[in-house]
PDB file of N, CA and C in Angstrom:
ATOM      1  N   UNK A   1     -14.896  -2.131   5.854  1.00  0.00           N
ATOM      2  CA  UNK A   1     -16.140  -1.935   6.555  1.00  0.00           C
ATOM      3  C   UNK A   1     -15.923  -1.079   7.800  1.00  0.00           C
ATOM      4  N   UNK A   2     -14.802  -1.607   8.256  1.00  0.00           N
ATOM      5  CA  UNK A   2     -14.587  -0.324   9.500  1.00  0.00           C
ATOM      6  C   UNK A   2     -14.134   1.184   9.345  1.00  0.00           C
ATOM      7  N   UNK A   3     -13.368   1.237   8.573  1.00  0.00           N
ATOM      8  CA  UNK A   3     -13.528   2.575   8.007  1.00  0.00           C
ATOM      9  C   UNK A   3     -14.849   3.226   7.540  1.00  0.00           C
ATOM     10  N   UNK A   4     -15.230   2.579   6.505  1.00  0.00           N
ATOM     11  CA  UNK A   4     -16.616   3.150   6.444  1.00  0.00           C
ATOM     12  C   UNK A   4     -17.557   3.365   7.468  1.00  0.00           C
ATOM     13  N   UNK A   5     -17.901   2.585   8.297  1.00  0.00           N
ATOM     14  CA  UNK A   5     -19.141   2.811   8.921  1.00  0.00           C
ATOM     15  C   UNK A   5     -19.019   3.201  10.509  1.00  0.00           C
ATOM     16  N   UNK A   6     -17.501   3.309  10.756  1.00  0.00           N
ATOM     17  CA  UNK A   6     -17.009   4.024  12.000  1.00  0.00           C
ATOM     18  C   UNK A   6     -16.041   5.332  11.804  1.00  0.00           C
ATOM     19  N   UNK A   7     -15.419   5.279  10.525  1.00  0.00           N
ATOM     20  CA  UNK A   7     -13.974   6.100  10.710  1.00  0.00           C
ATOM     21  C   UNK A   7     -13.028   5.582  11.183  1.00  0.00           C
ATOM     22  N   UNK A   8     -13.012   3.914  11.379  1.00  0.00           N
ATOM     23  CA  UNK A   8     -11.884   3.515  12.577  1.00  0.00           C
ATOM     24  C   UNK A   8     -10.469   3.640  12.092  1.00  0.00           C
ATOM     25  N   UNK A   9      -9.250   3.657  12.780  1.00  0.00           N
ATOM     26  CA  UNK A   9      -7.838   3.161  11.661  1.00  0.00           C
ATOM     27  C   UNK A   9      -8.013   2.357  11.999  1.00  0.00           C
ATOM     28  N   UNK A  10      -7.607   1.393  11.396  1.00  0.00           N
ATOM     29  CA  UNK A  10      -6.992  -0.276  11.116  1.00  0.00           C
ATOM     30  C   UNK A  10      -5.741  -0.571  11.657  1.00  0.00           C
ATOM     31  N   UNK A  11      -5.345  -0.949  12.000  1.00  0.00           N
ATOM     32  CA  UNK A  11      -3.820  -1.427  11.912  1.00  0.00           C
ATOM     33  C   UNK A  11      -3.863  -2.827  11.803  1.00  0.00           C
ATOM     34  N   UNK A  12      -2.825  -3.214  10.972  1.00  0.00           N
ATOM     35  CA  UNK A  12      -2.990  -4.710  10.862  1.00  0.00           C
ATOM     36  C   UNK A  12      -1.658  -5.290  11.605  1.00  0.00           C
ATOM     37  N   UNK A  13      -1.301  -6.765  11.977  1.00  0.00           N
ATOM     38  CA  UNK A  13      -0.393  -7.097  12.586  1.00  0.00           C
ATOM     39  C   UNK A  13      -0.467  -9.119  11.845  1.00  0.00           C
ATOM     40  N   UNK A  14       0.954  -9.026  11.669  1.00  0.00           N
ATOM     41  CA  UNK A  14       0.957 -10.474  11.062  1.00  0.00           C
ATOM     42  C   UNK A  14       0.855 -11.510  11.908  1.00  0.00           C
ATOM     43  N   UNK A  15       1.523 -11.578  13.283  1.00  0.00           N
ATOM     44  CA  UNK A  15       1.774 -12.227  14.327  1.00  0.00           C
ATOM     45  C   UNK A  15       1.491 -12.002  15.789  1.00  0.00           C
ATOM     46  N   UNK A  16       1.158 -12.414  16.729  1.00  0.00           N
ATOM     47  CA  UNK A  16       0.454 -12.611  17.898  1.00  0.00           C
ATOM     48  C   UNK A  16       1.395 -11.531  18.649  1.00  0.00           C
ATOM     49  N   UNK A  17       3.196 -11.601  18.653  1.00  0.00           N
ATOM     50  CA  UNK A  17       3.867 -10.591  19.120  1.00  0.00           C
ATOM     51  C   UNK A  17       3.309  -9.446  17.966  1.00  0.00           C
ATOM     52  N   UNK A  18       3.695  -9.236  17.278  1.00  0.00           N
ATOM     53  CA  UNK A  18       3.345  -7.871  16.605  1.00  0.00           C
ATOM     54  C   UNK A  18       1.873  -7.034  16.848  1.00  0.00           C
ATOM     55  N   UNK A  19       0.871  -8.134  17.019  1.00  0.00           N
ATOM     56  CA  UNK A  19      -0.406  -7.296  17.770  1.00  0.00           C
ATOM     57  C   UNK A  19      -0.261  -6.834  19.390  1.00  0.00           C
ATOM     58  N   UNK A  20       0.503  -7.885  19.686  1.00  0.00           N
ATOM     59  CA  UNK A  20       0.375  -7.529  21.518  1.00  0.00           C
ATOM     60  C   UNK A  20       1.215  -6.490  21.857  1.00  0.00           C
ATOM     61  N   UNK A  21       2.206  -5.822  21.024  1.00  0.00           N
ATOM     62  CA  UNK A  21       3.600  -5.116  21.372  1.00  0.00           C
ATOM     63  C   UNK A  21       2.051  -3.826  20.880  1.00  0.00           C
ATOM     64  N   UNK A  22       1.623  -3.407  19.792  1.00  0.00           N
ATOM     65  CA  UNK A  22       0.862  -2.631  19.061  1.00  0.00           C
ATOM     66  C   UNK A  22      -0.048  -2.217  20.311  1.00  0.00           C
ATOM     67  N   UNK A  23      -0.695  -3.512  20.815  1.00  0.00           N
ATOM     68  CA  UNK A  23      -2.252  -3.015  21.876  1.00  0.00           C
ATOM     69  C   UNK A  23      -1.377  -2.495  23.013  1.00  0.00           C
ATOM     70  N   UNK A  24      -0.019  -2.707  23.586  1.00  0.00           N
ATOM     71  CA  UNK A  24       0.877  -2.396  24.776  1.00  0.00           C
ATOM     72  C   UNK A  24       1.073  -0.993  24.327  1.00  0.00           C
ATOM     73  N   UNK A  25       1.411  -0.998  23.837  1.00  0.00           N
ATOM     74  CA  UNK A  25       1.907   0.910  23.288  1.00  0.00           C
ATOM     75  C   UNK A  25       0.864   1.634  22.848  1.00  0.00           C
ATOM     76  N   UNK A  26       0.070   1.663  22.001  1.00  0.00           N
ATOM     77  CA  UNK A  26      -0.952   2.391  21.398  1.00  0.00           C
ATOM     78  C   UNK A  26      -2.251   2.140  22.672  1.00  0.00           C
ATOM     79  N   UNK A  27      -3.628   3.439  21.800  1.00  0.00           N
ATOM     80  CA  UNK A  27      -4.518   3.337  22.772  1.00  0.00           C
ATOM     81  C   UNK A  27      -5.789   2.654  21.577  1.00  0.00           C
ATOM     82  N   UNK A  28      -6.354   1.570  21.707  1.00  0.00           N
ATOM     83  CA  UNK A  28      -7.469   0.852  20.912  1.00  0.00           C
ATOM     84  C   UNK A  28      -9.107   0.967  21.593  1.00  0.00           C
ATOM     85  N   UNK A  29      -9.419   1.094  20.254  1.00  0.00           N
ATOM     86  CA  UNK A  29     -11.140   0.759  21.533  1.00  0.00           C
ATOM     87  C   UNK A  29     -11.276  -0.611  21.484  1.00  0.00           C
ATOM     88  N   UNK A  30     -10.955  -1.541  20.292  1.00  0.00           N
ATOM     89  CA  UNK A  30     -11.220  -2.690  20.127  1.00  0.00           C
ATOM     90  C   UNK A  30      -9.937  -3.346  19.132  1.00  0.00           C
ATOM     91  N   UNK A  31      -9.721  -4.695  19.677  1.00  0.00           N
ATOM     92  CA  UNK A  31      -8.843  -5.369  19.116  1.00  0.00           C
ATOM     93  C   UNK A  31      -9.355  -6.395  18.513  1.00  0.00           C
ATOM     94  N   UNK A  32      -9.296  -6.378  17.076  1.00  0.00           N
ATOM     95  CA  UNK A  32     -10.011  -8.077  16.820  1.00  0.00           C
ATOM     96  C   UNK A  32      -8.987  -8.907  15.849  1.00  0.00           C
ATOM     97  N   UNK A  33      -9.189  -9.717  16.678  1.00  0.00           N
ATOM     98  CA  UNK A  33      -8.453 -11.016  16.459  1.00  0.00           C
ATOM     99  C   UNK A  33      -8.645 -12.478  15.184  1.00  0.00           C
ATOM    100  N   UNK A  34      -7.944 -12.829  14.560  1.00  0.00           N
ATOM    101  CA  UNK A  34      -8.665 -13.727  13.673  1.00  0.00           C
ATOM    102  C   UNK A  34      -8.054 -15.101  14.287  1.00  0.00           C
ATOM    103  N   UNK A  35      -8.984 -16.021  14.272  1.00  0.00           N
ATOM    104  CA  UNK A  35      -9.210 -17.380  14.821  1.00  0.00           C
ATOM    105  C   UNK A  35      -7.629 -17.678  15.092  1.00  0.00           C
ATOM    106  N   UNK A  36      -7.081 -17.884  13.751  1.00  0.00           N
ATOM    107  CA  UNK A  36      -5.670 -18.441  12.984  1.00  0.00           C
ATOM    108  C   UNK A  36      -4.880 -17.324  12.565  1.00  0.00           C
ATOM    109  N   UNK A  37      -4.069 -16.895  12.512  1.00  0.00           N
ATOM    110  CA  UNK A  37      -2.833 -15.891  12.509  1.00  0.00           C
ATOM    111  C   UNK A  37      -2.437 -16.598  10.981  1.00  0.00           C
ATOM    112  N   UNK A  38      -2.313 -15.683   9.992  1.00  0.00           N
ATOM    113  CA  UNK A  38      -2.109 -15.778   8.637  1.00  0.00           C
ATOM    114  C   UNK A  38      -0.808 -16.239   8.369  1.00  0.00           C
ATOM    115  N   UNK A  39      -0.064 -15.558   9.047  1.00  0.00           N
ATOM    116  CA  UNK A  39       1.756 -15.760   8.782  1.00  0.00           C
ATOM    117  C   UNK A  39       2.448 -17.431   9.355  1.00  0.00           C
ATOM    118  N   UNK A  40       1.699 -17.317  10.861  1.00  0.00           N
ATOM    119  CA  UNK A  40       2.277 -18.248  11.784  1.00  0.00           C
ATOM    120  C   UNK A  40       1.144 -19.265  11.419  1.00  0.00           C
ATOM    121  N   UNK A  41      -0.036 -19.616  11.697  1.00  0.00           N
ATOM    122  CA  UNK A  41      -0.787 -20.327  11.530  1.00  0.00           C
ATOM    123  C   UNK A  41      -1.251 -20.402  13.191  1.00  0.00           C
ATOM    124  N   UNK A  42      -0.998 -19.316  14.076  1.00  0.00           N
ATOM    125  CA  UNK A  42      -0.620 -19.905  15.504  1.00  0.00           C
ATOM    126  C   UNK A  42      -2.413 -19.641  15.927  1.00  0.00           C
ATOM    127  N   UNK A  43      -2.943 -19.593  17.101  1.00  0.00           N
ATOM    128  CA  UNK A  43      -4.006 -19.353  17.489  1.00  0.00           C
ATOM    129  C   UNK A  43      -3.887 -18.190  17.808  1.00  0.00           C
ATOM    130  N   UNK A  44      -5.599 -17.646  17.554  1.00  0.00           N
ATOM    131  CA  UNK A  44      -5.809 -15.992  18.162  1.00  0.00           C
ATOM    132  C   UNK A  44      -6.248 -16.403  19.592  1.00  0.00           C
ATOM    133  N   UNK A  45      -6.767 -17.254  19.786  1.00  0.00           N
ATOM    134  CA  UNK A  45      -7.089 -17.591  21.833  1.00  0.00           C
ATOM    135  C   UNK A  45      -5.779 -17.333  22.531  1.00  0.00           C
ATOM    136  N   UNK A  46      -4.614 -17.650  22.309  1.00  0.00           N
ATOM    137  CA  UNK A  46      -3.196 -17.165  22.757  1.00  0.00           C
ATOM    138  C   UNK A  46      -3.278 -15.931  22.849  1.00  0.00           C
ATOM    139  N   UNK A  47      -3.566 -15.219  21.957  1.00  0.00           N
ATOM    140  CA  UNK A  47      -3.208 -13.775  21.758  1.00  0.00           C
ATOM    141  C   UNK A  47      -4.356 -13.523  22.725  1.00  0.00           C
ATOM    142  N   UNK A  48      -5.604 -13.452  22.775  1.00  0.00           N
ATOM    143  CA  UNK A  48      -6.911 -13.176  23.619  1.00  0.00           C
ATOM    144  C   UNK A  48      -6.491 -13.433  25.232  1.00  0.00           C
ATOM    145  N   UNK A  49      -5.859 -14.146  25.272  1.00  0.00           N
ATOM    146  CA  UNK A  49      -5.688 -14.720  26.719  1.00  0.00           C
ATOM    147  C   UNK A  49      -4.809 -13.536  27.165  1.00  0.00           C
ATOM    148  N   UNK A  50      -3.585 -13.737  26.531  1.00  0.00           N
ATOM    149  CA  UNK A  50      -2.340 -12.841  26.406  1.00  0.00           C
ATOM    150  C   UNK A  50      -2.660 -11.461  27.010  1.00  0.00           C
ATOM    151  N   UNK A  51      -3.438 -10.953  25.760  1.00  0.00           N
ATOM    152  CA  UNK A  51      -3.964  -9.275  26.283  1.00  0.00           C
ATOM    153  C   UNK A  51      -4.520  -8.869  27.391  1.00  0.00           C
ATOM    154  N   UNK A  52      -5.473 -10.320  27.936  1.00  0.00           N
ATOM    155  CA  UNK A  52      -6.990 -10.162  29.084  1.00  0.00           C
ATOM    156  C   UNK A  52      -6.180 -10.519  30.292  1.00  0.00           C
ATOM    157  N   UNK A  53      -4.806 -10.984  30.183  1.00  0.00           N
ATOM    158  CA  UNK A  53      -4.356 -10.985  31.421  1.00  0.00           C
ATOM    159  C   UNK A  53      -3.116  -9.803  31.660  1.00  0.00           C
ATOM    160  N   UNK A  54      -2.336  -9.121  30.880  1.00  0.00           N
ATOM    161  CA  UNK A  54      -1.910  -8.504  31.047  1.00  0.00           C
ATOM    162  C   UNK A  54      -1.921  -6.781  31.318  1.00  0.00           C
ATOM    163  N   UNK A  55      -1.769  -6.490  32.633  1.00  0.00           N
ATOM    164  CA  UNK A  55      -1.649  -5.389  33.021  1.00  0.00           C
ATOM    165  C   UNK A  55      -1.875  -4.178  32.354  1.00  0.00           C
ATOM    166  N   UNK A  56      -0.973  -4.223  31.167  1.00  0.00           N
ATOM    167  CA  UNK A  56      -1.109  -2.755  30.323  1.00  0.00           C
ATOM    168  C   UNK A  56      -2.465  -2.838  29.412  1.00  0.00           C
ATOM    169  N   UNK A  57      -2.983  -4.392  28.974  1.00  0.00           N
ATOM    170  CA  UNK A  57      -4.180  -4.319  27.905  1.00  0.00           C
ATOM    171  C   UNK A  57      -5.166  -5.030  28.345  1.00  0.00           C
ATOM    172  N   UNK A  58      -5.276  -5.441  29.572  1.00  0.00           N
ATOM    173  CA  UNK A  58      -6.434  -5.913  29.757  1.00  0.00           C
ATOM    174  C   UNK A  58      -7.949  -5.284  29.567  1.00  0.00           C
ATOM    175  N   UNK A  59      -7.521  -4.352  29.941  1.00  0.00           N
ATOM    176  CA  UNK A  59      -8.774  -3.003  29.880  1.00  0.00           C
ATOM    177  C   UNK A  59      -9.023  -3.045  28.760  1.00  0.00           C
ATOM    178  N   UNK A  60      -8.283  -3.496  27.456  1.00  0.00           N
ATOM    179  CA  UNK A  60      -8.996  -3.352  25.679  1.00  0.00           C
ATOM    180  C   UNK A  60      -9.911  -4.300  25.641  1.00  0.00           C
ATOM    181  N   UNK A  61     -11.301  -4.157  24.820  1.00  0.00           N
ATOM    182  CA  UNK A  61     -11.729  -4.851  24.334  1.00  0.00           C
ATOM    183  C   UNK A  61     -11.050  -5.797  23.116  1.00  0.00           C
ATOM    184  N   UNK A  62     -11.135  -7.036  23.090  1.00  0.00           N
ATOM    185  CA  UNK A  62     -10.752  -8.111  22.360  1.00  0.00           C
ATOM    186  C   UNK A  62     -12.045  -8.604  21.894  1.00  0.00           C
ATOM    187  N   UNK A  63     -11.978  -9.172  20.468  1.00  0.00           N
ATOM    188  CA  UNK A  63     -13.150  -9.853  19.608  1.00  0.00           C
ATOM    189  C   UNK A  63     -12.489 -11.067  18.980  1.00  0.00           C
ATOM    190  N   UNK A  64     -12.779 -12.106  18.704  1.00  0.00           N
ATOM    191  CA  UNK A  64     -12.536 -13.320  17.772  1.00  0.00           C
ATOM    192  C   UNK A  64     -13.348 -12.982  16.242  1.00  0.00           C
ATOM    193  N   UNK A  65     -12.844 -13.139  15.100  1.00  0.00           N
ATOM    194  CA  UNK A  65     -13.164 -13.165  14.000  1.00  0.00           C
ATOM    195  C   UNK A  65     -13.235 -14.718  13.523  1.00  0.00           C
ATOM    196  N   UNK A  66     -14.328 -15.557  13.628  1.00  0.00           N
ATOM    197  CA  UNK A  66     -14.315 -16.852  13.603  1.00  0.00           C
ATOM    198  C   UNK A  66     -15.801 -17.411  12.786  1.00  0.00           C
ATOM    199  N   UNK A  67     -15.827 -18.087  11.887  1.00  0.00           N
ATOM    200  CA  UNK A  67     -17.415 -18.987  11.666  1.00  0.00           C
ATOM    201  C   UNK A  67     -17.384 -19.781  12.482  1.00  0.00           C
ATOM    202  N   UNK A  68     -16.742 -20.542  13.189  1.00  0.00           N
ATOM    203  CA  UNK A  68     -16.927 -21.544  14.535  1.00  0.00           C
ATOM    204  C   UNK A  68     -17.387 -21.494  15.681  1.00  0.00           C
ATOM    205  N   UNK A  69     -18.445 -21.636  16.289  1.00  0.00           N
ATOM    206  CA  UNK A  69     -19.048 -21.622  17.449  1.00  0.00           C
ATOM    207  C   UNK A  69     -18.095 -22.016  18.504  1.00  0.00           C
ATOM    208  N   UNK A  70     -17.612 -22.683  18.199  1.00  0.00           N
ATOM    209  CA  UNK A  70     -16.718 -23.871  19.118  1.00  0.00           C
ATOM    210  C   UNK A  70     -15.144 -22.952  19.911  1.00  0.00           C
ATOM    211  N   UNK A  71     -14.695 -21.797  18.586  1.00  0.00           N
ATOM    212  CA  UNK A  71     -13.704 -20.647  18.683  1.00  0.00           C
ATOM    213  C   UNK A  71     -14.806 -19.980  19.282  1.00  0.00           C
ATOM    214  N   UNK A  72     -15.567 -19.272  19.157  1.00  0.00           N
ATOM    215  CA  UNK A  72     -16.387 -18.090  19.353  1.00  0.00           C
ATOM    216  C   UNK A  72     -16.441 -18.369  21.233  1.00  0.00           C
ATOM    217  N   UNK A  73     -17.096 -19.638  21.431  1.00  0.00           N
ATOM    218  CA  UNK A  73     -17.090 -19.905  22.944  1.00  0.00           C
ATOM    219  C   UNK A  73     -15.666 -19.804  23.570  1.00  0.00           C
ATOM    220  N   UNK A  74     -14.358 -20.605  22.650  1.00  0.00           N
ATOM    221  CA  UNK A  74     -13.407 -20.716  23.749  1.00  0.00           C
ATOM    222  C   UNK A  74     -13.000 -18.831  24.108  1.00  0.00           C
ATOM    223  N   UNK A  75     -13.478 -18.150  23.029  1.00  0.00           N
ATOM    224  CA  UNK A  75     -12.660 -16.853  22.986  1.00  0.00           C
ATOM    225  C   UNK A  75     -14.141 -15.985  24.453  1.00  0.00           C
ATOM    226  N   UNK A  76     -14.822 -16.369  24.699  1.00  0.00           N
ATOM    227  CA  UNK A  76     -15.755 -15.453  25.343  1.00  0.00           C
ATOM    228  C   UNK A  76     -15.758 -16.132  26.638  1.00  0.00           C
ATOM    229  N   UNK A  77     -14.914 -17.351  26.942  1.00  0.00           N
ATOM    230  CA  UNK A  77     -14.588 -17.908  28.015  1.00  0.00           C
ATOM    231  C   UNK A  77     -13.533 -17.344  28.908  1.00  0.00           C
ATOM    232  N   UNK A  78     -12.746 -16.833  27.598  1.00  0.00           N
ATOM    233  CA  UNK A  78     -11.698 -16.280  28.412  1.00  0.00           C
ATOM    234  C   UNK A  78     -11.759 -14.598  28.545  1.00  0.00           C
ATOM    235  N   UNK A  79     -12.824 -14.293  28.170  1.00  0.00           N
ATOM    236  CA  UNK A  79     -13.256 -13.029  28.534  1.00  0.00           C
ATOM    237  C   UNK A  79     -13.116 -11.844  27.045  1.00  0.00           C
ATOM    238  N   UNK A  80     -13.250 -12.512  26.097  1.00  0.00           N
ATOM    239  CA  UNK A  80     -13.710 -11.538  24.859  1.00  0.00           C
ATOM    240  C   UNK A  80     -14.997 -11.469  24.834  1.00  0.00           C
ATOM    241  N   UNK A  81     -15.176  -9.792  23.761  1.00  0.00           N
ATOM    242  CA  UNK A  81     -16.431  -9.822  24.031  1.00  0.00           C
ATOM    243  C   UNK A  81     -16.894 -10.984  22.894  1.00  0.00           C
ATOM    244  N   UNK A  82     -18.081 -11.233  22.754  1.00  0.00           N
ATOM    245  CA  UNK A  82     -19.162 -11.737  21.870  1.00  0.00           C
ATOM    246  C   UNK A  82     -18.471 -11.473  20.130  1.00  0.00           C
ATOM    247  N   UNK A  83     -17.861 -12.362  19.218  1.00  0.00           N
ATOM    248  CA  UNK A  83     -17.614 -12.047  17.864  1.00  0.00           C
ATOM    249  C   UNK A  83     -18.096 -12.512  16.722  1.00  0.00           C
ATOM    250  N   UNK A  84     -17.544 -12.411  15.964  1.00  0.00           N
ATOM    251  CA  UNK A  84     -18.204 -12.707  14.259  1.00  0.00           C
ATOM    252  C   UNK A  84     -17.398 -13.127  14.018  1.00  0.00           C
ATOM    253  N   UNK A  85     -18.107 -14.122  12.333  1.00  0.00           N
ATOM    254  CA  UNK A  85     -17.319 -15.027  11.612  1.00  0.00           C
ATOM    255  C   UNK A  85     -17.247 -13.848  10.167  1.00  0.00           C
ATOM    256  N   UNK A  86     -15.833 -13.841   9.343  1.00  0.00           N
ATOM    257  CA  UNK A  86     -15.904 -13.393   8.065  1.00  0.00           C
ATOM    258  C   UNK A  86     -17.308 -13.362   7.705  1.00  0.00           C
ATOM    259  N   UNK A  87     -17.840 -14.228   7.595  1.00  0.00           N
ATOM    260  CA  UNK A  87     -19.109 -14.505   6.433  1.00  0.00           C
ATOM    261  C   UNK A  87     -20.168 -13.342   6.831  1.00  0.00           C
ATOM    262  N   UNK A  88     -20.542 -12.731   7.901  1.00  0.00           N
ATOM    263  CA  UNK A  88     -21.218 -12.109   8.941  1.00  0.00           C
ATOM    264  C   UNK A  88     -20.343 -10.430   9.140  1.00  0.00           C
ATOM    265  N   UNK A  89     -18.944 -10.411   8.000  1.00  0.00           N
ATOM    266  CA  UNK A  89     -18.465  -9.014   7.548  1.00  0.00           C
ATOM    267  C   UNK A  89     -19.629  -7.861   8.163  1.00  0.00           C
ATOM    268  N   UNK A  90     -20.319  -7.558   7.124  1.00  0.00           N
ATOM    269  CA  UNK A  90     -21.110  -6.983   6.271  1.00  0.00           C
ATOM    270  C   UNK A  90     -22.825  -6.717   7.100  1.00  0.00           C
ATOM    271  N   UNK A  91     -22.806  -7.705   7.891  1.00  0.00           N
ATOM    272  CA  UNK A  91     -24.222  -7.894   8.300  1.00  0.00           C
ATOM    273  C   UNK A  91     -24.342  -6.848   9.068  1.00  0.00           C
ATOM    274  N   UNK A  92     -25.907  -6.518   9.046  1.00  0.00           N
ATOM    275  CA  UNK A  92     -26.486  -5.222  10.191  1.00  0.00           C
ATOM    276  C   UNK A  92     -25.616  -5.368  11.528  1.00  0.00           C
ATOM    277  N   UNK A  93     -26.249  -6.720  11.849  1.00  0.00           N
ATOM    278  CA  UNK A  93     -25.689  -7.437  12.961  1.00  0.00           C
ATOM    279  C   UNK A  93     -25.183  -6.991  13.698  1.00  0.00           C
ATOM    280  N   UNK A  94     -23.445  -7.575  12.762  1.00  0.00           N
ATOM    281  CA  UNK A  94     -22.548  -7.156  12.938  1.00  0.00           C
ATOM    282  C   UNK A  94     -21.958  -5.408  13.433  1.00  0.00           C
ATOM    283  N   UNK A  95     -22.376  -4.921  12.301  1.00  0.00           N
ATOM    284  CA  UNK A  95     -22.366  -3.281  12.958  1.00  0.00           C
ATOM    285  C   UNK A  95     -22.718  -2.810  14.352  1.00  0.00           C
ATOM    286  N   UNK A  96     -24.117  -3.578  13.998  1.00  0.00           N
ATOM    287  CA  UNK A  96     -24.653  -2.865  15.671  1.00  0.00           C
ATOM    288  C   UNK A  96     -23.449  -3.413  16.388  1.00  0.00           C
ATOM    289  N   UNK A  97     -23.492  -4.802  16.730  1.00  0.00           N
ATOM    290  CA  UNK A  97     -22.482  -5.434  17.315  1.00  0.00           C
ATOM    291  C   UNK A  97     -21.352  -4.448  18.061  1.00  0.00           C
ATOM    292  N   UNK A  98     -20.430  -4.119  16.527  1.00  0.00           N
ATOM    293  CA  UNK A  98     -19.548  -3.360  16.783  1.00  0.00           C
ATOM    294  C   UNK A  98     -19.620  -1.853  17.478  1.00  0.00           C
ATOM    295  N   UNK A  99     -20.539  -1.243  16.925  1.00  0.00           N
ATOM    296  CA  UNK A  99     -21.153  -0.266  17.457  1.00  0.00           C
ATOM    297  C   UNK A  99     -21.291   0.657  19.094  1.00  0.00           C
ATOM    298  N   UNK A 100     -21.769  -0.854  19.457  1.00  0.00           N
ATOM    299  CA  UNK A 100     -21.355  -0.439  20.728  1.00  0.00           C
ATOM    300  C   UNK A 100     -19.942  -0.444  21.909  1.00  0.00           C
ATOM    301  N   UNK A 101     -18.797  -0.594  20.557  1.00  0.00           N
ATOM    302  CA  UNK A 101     -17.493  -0.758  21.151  1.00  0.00           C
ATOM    303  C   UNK A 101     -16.718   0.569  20.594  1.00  0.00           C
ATOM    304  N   UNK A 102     -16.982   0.873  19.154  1.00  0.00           N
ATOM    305  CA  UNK A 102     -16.193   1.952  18.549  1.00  0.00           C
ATOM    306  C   UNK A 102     -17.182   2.871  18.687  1.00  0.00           C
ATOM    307  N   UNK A 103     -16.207   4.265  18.855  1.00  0.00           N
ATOM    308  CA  UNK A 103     -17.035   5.241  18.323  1.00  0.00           C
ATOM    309  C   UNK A 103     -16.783   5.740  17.175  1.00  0.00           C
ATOM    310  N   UNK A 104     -17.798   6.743  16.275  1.00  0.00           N
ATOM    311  CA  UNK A 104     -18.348   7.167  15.099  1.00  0.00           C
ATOM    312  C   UNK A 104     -17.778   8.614  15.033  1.00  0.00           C
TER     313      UNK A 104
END
């Protein structure tokens, strides 16, 4: 979906170090995060916190990828923007959403 409807690259990252070393070196418009880390099982709020306080990436936008309200708040507490759950992929919504973070 992000390719399509932005042009964005992707990069994917298995683990909380492997995204944060990625957003430290590279330049992102947006970083999004999934709730639970696939490999580790660890939390994406670690990683969210991680980025929003550190020096070199704070300035990135960060998103939570979550159906949980309950994630969605802890992640916009600590200063992500506003995110989506999987299920909500696809939605207008969503695009606009994104929209105003990537450019086209």
């Amino acid at each position: 979906m992000l390719a399509d409807a932005f042009s964005a690259r992707v990069d994917r990252a298995d683990n909380a170090d492997e995204a944060f070393e990625a957003a430290a070196n590279d330049v992102y418009d947006l970083v999004l995060i999934n709730r639970l880390f696939d490999v580790d099982r660890s939390e994406g709020t670690a990683l969210i916190e991680r980025l929003l306080t550190d020096a070199t990436t704070r300035d990135t936008p960060v998103m939570l990828i979550s159906n949980f309200p309950d994630a969605q708040e802890a992640a916009t507490r600590l200063g992500a923007e506003p995110g989506f759950g999987k299920d909500a992929l696809d939605a207008p919504a969503t695009i606009e959403m994104l929209a105003s973070l990537l450019t086209t």
